[in-house]
PDB file of N, CA and C in Angstrom:
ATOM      1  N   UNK A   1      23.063  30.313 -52.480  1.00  0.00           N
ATOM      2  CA  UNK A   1      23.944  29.177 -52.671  1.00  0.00           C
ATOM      3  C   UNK A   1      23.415  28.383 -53.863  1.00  0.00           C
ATOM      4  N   UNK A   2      24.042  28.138 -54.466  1.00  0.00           N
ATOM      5  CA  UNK A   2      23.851  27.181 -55.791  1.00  0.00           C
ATOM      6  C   UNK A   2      23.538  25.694 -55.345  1.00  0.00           C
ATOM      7  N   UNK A   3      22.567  25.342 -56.525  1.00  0.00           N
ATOM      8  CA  UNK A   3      22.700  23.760 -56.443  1.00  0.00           C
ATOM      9  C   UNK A   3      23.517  22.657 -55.668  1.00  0.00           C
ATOM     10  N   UNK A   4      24.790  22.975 -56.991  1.00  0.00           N
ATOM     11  CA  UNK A   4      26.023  22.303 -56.529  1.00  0.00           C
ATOM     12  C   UNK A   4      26.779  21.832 -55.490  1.00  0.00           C
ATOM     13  N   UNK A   5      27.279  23.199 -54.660  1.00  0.00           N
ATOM     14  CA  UNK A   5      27.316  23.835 -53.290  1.00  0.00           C
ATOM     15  C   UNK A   5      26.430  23.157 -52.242  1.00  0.00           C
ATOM     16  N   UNK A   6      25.087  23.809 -52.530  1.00  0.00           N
ATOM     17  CA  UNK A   6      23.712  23.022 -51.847  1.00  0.00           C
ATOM     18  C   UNK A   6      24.114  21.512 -51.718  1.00  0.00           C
ATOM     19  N   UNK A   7      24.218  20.849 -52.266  1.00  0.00           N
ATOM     20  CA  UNK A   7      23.853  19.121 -52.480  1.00  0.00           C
ATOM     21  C   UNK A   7      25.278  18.603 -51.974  1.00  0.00           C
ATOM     22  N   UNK A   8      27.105  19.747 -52.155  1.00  0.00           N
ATOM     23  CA  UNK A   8      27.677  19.125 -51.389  1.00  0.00           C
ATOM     24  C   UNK A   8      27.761  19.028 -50.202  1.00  0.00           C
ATOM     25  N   UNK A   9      27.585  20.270 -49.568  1.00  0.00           N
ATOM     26  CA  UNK A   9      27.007  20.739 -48.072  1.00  0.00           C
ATOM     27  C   UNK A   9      26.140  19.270 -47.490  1.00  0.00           C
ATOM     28  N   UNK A  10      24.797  18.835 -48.209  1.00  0.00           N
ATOM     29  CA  UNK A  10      24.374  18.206 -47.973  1.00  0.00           C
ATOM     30  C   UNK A  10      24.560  16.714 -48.061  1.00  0.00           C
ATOM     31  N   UNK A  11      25.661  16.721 -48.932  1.00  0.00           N
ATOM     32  CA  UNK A  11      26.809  14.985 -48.827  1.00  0.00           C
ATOM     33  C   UNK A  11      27.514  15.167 -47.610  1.00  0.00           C
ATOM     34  N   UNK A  12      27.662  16.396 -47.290  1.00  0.00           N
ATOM     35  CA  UNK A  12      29.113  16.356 -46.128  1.00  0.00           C
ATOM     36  C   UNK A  12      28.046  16.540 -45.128  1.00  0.00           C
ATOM     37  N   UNK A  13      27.174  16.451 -44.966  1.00  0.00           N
ATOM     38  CA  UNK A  13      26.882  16.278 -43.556  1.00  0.00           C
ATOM     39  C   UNK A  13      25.986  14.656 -43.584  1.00  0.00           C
ATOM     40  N   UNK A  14      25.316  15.234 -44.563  1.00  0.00           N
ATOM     41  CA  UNK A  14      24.934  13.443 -44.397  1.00  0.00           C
ATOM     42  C   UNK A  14      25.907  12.034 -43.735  1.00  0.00           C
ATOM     43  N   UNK A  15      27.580  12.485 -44.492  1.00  0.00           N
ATOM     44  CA  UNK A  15      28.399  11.910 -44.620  1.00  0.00           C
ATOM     45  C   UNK A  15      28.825  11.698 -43.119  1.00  0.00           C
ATOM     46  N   UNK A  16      29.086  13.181 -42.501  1.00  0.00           N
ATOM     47  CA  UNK A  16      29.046  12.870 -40.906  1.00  0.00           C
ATOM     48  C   UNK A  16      28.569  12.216 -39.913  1.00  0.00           C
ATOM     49  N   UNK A  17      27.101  12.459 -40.119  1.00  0.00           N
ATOM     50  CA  UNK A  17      26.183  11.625 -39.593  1.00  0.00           C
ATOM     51  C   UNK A  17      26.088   9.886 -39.641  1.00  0.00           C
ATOM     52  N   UNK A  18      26.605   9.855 -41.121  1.00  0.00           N
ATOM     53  CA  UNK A  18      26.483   8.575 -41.447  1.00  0.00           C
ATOM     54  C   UNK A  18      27.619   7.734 -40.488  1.00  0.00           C
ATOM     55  N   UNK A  19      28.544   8.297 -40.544  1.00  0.00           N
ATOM     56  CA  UNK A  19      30.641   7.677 -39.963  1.00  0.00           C
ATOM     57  C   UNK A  19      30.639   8.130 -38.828  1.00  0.00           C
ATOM     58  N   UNK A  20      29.474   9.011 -37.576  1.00  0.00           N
ATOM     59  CA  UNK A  20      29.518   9.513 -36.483  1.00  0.00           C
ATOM     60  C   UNK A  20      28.941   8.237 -35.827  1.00  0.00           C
ATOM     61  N   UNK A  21      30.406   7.946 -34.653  1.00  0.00           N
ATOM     62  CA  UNK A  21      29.683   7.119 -33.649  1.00  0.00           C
ATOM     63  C   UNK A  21      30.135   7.667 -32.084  1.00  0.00           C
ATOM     64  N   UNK A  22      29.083   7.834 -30.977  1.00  0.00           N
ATOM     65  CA  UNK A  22      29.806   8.549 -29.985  1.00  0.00           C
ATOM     66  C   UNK A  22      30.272   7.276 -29.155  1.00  0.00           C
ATOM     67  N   UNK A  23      31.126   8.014 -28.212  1.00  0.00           N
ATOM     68  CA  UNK A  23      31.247   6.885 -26.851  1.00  0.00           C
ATOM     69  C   UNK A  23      30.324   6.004 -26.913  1.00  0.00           C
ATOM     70  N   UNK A  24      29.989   5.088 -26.411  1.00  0.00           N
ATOM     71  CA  UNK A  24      29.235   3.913 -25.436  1.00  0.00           C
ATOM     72  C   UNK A  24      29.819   4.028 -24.185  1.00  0.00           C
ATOM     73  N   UNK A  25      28.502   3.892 -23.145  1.00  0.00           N
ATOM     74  CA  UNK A  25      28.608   3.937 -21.697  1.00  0.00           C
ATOM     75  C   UNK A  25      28.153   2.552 -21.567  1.00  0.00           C
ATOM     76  N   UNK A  26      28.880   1.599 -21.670  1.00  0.00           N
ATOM     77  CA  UNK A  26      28.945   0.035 -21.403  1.00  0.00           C
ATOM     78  C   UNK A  26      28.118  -0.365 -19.694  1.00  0.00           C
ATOM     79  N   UNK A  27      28.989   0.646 -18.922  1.00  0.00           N
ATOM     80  CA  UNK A  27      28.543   0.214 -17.549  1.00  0.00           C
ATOM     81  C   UNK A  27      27.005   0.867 -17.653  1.00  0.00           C
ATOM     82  N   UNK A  28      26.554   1.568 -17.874  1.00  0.00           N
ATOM     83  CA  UNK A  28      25.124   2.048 -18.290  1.00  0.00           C
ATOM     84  C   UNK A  28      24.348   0.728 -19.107  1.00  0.00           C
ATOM     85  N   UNK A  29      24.811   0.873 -19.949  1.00  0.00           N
ATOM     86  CA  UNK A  29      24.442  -0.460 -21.050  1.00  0.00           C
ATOM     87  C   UNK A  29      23.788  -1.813 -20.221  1.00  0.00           C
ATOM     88  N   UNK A  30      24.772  -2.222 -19.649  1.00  0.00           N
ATOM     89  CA  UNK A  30      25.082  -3.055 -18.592  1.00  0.00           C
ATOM     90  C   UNK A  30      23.979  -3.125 -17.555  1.00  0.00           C
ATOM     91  N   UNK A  31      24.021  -1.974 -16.862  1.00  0.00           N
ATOM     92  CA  UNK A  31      23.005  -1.832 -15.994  1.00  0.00           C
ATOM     93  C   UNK A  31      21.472  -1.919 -16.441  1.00  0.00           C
ATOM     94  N   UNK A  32      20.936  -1.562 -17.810  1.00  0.00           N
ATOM     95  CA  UNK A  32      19.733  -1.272 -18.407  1.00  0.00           C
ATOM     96  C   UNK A  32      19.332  -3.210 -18.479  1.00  0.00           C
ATOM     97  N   UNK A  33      20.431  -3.625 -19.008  1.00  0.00           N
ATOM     98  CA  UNK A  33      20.298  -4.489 -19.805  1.00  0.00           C
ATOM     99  C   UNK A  33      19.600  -6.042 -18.438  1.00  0.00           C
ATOM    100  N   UNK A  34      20.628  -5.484 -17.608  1.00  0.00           N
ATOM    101  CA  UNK A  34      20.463  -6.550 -15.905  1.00  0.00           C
ATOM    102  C   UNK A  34      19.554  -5.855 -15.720  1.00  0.00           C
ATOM    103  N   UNK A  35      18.513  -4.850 -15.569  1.00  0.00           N
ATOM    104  CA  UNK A  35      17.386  -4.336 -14.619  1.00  0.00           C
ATOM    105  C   UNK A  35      17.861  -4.221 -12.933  1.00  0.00           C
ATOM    106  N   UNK A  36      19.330  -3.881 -12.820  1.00  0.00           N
ATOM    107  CA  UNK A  36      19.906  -3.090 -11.469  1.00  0.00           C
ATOM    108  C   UNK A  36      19.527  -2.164 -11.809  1.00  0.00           C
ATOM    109  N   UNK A  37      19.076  -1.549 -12.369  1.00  0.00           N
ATOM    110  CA  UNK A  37      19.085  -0.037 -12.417  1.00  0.00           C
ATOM    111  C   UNK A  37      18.094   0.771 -11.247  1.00  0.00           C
ATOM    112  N   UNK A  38      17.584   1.308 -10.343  1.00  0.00           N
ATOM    113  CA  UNK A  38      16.983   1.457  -9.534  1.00  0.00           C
ATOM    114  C   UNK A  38      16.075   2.649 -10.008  1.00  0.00           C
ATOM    115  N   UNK A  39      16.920   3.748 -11.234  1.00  0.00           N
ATOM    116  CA  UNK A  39      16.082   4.540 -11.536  1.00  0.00           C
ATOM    117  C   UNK A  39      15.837   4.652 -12.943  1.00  0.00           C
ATOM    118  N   UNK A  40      14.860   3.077 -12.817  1.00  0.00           N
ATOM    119  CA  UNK A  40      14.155   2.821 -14.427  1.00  0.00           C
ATOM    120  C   UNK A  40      13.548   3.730 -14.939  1.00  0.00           C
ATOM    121  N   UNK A  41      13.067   4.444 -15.634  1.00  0.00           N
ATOM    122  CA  UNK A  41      12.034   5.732 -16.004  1.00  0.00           C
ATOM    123  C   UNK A  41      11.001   4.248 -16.081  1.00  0.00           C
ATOM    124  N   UNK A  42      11.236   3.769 -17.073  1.00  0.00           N
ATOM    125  CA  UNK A  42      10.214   3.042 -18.359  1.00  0.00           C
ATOM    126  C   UNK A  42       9.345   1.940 -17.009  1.00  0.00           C
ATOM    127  N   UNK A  43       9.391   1.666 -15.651  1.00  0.00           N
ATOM    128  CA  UNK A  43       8.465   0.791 -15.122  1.00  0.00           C
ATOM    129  C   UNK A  43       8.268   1.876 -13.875  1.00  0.00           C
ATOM    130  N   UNK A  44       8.726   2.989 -14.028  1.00  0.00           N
ATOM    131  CA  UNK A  44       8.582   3.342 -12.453  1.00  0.00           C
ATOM    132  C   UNK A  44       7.010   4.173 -13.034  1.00  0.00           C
ATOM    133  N   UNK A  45       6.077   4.065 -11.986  1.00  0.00           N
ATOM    134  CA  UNK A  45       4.702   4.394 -12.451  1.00  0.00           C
ATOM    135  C   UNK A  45       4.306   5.872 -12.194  1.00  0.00           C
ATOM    136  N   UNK A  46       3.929   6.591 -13.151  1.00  0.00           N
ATOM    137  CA  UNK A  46       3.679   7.827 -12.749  1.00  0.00           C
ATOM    138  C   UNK A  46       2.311   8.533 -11.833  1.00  0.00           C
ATOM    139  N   UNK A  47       1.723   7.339 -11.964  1.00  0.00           N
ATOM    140  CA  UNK A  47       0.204   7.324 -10.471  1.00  0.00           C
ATOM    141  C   UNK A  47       0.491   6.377  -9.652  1.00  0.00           C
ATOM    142  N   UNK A  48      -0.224   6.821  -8.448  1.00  0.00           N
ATOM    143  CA  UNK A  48      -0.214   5.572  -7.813  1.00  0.00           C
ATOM    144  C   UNK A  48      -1.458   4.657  -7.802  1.00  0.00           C
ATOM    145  N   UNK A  49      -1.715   3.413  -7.168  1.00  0.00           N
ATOM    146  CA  UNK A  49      -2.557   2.628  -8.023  1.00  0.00           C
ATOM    147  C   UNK A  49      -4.145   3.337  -7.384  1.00  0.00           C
ATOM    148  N   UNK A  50      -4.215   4.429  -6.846  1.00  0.00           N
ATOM    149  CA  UNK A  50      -5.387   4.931  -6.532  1.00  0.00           C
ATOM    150  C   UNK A  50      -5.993   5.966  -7.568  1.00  0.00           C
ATOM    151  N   UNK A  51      -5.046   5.960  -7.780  1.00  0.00           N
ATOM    152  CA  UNK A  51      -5.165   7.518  -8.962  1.00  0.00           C
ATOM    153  C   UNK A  51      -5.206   6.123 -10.634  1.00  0.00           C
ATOM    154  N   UNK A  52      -4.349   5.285 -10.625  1.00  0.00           N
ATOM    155  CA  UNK A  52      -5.237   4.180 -11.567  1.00  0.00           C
ATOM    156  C   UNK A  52      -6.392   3.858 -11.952  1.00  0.00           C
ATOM    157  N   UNK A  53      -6.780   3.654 -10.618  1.00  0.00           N
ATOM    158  CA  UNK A  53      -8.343   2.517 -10.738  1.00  0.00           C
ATOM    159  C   UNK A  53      -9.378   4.470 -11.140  1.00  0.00           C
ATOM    160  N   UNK A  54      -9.153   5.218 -10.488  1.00  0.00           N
ATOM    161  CA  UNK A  54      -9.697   6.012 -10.906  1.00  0.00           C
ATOM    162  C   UNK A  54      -9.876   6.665 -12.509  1.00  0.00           C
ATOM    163  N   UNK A  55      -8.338   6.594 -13.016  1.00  0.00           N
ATOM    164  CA  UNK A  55      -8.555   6.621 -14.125  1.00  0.00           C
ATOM    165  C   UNK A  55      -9.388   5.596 -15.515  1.00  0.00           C
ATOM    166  N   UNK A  56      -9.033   4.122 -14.524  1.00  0.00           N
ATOM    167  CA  UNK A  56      -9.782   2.770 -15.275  1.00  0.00           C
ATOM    168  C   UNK A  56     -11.352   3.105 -15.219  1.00  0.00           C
ATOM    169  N   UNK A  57     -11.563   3.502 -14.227  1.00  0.00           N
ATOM    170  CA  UNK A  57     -12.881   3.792 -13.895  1.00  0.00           C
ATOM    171  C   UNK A  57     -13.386   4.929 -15.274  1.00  0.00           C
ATOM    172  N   UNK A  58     -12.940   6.223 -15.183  1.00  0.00           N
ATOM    173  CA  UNK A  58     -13.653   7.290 -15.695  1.00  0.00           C
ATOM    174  C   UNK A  58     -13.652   6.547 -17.393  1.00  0.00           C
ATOM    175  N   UNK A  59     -12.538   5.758 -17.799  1.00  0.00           N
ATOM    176  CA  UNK A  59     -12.408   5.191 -19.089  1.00  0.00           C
ATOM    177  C   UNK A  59     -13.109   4.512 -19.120  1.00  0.00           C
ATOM    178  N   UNK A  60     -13.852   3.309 -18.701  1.00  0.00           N
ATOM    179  CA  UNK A  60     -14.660   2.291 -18.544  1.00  0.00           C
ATOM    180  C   UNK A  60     -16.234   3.084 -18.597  1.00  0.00           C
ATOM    181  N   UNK A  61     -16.162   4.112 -17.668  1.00  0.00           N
ATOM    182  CA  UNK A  61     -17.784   4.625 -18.001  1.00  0.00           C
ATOM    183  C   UNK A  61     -17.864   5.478 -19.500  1.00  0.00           C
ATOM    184  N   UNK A  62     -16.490   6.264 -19.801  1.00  0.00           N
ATOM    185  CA  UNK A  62     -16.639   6.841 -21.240  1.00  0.00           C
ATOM    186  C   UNK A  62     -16.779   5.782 -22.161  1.00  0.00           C
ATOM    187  N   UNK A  63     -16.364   4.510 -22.366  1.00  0.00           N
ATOM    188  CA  UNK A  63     -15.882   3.541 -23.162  1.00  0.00           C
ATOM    189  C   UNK A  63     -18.017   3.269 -23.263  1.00  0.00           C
ATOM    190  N   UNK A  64     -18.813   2.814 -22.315  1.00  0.00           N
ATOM    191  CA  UNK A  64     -19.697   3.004 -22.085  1.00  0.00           C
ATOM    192  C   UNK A  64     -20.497   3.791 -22.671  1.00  0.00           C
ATOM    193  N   UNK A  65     -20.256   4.784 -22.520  1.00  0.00           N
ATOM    194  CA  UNK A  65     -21.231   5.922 -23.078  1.00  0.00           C
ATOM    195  C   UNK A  65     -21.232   6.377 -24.225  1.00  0.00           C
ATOM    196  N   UNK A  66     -19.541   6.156 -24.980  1.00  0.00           N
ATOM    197  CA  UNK A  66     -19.608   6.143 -26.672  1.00  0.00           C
ATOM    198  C   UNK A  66     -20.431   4.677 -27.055  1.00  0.00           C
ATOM    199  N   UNK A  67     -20.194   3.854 -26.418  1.00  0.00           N
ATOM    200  CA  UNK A  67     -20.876   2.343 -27.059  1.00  0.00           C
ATOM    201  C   UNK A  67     -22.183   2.441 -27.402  1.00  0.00           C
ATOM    202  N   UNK A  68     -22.817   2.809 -26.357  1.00  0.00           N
ATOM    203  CA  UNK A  68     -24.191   3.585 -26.062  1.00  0.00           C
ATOM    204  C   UNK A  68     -24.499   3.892 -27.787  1.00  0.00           C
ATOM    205  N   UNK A  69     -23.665   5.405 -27.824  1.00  0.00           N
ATOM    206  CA  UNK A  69     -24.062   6.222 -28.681  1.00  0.00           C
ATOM    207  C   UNK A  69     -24.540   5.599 -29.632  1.00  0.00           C
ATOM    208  N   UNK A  70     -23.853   4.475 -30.315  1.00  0.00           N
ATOM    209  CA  UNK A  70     -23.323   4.212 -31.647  1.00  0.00           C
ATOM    210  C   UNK A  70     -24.855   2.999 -31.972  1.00  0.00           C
TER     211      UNK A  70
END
């Protein structure tokens, strides 16, 4: 493919991208925005707080032991 070709290909999609807008899910929107949402990803915790303190822990003694080093 030539230049030419090349770079219009690449206006016409740019161009798409640029003037592409999809739906909006308002009632979604809506829901994020109030914190109804029940299945937040972004606060729901992926340990529980036992498996936390354990992790605070092993970080706190590494945090430790590089300090040490230095």
């Amino acid at each position: 493919m030539g230049r030419g070709r090349q770079k219009a290909k690449q206006t016409k999609v740019a161009r798409e991208l640029k003037y592409y807008s999809p739906d909006t899910n308002y009632h979604a929107l809506e829901q994020e925005l109030s914190g109804d949402s029940h299945t937040d990803v972004a606060t729901q915790s992926r340990w529980d707080s036992s498996e936390d303190e354990e992790y605070d822990n092993r970080y706190s003694d590494w945090a430790e032991q590089d300090g040490n080093a230095r």
